[in-house]
C-alpha atoms as a PDB file:
ATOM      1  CA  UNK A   1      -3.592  -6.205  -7.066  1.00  0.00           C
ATOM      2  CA  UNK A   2      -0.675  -5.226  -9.260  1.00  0.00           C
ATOM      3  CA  UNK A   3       1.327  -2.058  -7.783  1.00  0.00           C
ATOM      4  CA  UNK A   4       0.807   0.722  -9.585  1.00  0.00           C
ATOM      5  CA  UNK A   5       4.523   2.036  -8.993  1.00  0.00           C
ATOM      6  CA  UNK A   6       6.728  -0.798  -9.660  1.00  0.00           C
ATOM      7  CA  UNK A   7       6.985  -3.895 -11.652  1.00  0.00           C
ATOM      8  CA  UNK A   8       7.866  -6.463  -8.984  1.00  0.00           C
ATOM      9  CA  UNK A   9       5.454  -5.566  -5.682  1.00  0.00           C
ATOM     10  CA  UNK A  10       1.407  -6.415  -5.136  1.00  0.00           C
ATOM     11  CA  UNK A  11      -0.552  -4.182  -2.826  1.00  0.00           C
ATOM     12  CA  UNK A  12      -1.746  -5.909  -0.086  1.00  0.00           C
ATOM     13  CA  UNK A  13      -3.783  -4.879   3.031  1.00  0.00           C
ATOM     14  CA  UNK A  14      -1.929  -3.626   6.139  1.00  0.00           C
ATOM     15  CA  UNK A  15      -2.620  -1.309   9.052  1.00  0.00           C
ATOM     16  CA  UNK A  16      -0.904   1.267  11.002  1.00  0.00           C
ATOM     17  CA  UNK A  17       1.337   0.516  13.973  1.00  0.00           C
ATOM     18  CA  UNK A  18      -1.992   1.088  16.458  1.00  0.00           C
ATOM     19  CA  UNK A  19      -4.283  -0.721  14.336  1.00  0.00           C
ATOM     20  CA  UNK A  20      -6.757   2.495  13.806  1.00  0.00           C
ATOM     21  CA  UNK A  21      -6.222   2.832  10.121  1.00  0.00           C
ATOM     22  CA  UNK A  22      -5.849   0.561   7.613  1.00  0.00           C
ATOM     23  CA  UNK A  23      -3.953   1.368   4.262  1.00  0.00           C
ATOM     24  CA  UNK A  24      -2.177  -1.139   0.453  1.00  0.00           C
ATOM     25  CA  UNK A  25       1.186  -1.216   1.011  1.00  0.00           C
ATOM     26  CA  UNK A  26       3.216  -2.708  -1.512  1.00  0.00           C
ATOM     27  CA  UNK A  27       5.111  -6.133  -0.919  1.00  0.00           C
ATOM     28  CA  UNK A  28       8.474  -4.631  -2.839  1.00  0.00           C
ATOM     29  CA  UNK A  29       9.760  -3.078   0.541  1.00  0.00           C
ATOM     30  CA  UNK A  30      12.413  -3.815   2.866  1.00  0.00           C
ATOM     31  CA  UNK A  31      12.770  -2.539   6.304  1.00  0.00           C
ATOM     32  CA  UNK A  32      15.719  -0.630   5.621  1.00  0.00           C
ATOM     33  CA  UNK A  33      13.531   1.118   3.717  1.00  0.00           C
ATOM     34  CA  UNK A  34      14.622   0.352  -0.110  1.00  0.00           C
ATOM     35  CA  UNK A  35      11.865  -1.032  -2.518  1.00  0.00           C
ATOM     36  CA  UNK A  36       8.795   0.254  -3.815  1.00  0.00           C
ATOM     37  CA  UNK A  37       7.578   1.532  -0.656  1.00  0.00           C
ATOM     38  CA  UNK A  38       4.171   2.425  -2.383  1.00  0.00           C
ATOM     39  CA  UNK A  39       1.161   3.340   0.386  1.00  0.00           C
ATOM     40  CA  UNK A  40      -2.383   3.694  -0.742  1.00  0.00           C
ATOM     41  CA  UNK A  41      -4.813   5.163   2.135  1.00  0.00           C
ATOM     42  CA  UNK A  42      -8.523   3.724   2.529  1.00  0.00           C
ATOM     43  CA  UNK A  43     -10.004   7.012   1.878  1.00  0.00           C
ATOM     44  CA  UNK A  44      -7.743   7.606  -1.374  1.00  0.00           C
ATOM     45  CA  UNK A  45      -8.282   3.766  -2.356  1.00  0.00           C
ATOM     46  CA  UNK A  46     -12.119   4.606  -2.551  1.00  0.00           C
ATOM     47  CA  UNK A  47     -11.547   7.717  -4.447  1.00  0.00           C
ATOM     48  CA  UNK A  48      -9.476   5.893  -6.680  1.00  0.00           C
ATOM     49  CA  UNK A  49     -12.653   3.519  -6.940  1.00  0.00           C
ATOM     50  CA  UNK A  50     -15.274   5.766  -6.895  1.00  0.00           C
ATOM     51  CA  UNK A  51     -16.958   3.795  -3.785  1.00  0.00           C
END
């Protein structure tokens, strides 16, 4: 899927550092922390979705 915030990223699935939660990220960002940097939660994802 297409992020929502920028022109150049895709959301993709990814989860947190203890593997608990899972969350879309968006591919446009860099460790050093410039890019998109775009996070969609589960919970808000199915909100978004109406699921």
């Amino acid at each position: 899927m297409k992020c929502n915030s920028c022109a150049d990223g895709y959301l993709i699935v990814k989860s947190s550092k203890d593997g608990s939660k899972h969350f879309l990220a968006c591919t446009n960002y860099t460790a050093n922390g410039k890019g998109c940097g775009n996070i969609i939660w589960k919970e808000d994802f199915y909100r978004m979705m109406r699921l």
